[in-house]
N, C-alpha and C. Protein backbone atom coordinates (compact mmCIF):
# COMPACT_ATOMS: atom_id res chain seq x y z
N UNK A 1 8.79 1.10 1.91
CA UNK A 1 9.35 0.87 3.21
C UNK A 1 8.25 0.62 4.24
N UNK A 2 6.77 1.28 4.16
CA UNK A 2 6.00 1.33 5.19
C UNK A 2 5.39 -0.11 4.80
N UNK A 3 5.24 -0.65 3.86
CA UNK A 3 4.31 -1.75 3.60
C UNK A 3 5.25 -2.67 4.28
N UNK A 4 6.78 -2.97 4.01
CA UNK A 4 7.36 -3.86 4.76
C UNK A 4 7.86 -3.98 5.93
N UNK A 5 7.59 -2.57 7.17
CA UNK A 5 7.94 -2.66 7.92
C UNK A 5 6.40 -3.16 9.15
N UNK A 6 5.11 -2.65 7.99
CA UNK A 6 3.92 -2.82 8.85
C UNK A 6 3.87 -4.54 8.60
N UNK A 7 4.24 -5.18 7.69
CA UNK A 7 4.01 -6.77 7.29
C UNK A 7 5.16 -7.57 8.08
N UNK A 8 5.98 -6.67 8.76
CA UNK A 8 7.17 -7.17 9.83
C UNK A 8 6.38 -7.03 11.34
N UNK A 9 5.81 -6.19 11.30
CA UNK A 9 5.08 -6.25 12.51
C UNK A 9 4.25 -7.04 12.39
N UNK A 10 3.40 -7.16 11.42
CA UNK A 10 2.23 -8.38 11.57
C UNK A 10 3.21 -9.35 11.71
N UNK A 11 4.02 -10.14 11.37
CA UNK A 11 5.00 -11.66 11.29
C UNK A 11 5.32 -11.43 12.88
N UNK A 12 6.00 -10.41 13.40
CA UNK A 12 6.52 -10.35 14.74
C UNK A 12 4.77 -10.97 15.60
N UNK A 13 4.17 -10.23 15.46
CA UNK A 13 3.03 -10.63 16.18
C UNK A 13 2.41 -11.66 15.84
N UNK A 14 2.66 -13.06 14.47
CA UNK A 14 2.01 -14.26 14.69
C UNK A 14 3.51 -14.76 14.90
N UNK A 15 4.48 -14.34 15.32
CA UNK A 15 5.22 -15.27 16.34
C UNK A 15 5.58 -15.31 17.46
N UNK A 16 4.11 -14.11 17.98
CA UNK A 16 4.23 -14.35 19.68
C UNK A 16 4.41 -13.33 20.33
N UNK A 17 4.61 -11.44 19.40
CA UNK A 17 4.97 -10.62 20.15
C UNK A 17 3.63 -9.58 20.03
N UNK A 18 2.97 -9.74 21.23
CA UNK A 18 2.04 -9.08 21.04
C UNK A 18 1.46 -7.53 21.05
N UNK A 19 2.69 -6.97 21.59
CA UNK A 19 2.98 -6.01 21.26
C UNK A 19 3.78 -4.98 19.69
N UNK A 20 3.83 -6.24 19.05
CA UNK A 20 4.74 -5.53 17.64
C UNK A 20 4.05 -4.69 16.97
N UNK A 21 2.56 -5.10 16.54
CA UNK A 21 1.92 -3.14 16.36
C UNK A 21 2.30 -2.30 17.02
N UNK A 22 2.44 -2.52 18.27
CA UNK A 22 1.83 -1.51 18.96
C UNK A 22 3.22 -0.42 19.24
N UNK A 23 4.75 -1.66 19.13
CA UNK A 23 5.86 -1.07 19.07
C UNK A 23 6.32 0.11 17.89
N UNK A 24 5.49 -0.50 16.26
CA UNK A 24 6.11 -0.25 15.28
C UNK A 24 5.51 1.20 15.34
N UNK A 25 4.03 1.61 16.19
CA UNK A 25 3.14 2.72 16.00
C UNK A 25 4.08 3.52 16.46
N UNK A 26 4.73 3.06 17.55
CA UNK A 26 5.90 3.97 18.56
C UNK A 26 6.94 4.61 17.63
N UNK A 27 7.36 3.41 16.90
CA UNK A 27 8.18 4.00 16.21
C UNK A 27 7.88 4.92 15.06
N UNK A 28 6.53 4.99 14.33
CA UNK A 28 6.14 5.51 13.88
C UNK A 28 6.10 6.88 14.10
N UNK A 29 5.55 7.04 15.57
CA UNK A 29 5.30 8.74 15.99
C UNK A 29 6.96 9.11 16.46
N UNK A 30 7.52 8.58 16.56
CA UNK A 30 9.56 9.12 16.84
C UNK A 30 10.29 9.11 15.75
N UNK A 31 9.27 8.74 14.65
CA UNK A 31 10.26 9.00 13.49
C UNK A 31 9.41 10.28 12.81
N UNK A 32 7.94 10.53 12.99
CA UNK A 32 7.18 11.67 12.23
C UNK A 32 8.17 13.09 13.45
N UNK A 33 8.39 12.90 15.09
CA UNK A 33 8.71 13.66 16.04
C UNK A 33 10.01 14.06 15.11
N UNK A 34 10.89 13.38 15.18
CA UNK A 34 12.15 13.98 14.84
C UNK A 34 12.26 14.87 12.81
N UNK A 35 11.08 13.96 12.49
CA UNK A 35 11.49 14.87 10.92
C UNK A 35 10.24 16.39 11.21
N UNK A 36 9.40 16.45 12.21
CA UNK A 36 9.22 17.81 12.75
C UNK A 36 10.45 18.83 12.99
N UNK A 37 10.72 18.35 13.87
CA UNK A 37 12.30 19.23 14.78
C UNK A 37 13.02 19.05 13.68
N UNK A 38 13.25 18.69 12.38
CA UNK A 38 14.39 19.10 11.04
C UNK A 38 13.69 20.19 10.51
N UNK A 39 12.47 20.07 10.16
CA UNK A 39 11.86 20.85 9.18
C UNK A 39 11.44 22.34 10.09
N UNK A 40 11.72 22.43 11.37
CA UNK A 40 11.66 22.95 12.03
C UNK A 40 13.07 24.32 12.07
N UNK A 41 13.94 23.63 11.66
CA UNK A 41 15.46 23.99 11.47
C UNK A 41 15.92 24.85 9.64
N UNK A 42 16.34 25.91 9.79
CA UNK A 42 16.86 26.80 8.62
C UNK A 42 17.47 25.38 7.40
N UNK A 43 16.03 25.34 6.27
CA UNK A 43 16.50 24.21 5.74
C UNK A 43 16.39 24.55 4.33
N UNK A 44 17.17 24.23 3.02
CA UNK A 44 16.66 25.28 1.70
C UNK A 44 15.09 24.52 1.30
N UNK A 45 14.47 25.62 0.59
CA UNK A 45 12.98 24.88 -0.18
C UNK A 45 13.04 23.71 -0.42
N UNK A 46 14.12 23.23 -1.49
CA UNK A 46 13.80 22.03 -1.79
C UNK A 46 13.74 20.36 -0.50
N UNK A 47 14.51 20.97 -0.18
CA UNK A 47 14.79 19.78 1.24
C UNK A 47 13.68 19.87 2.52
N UNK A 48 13.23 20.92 2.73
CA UNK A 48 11.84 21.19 3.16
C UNK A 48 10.66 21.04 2.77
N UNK A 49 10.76 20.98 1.19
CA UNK A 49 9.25 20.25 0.85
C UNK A 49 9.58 19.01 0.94
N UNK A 50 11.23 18.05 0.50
CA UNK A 50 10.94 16.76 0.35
C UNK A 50 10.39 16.07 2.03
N UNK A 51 10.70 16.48 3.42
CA UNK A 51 10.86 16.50 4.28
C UNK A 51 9.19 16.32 5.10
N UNK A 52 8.59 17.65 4.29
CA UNK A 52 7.36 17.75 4.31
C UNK A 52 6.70 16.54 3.70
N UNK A 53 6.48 16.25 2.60
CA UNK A 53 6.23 15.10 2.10
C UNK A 53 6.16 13.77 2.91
N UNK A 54 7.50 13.56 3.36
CA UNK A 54 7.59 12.86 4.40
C UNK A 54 6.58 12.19 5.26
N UNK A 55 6.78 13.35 6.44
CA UNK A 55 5.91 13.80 6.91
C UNK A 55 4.26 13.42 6.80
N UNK A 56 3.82 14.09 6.04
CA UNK A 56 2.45 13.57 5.30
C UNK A 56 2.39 12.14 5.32
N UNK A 57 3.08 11.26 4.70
CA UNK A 57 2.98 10.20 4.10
C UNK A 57 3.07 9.05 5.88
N UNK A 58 4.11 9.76 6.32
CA UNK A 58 4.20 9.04 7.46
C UNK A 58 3.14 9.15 8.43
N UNK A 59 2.40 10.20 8.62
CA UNK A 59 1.26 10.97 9.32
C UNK A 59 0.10 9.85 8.86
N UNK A 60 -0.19 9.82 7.73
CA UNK A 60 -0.93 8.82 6.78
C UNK A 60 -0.76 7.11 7.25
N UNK A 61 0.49 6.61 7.36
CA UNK A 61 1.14 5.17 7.99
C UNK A 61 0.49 5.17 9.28
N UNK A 62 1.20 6.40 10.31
CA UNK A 62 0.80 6.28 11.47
C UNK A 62 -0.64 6.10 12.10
N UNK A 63 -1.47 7.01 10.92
CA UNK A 63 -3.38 6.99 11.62
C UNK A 63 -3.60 5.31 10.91
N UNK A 64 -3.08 4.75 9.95
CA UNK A 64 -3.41 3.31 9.51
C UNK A 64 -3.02 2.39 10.77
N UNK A 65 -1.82 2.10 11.18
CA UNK A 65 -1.28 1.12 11.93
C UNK A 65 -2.19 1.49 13.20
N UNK A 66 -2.40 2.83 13.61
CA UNK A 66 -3.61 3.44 14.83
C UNK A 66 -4.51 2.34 14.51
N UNK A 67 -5.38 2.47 13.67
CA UNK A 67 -6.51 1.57 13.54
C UNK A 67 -6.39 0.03 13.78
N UNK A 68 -4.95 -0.11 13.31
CA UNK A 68 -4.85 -1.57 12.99
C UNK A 68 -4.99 -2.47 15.73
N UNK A 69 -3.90 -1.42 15.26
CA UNK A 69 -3.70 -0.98 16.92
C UNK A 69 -5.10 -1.36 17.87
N UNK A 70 -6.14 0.24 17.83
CA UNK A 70 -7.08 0.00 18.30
C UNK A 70 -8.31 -0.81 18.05
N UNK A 71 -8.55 -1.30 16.90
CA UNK A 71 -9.30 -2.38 16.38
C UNK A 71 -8.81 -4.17 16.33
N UNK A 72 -7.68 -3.89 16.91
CA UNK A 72 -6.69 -5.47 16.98
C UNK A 72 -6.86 -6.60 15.67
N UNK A 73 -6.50 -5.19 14.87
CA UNK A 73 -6.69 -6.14 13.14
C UNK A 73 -4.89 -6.99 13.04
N UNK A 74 -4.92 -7.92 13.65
CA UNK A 74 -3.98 -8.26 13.16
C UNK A 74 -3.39 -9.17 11.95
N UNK A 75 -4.36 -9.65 11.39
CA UNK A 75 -4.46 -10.48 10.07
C UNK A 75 -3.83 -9.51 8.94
N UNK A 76 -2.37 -9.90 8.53
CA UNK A 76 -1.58 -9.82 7.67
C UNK A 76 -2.55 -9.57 6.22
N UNK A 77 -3.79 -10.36 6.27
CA UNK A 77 -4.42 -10.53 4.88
C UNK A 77 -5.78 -9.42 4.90
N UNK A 78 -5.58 -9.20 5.45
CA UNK A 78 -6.85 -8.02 5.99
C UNK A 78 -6.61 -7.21 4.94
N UNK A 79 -7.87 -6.96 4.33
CA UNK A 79 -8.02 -5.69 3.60
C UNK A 79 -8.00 -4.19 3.86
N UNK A 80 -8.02 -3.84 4.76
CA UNK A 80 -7.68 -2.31 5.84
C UNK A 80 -6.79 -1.98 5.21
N UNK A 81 -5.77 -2.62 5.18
CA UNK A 81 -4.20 -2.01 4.94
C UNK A 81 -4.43 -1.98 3.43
């Protein structure tokens, strides 16, 4: 999901929106915000580690697309990602 939503932002941004990193990062940290405030909530083990996991992985997306962000890597073919 993260590879095709970060390769949707690169396409949004070579057709003119120059903000589409910078949107998708947004969305990035409101989607890590809200699976906080779940895991935050009386949840059984198993659904709390998958949650956690999450989490991690998205935490991981979010410091990548950061870079992509503050370094203005926007080349789809870039090796970074």
């Amino acid at each position: 999901m993260w590879t095709e939503e970060t390769a949707r932002a690169f396409d949004e941004h070579e057709a003119g929106s120059e903000n589409a990193m910078r949107d998708y990062y947004t969305m990035i940290v409101l989607r890590i915000t809200k699976l906080i405030e779940r895991v935050r909530t009386d949840l059984d083990m198993d659904l709390r580690v998958k949650i956690i996991t999450v989490i991690t992985i998205d935490v991981h997306s979010r410091d990548v697309v950061d870079k992509f962000v503050l370094t203005k890597m926007y080349d789809q073919g870039g090796f970074s990602w």
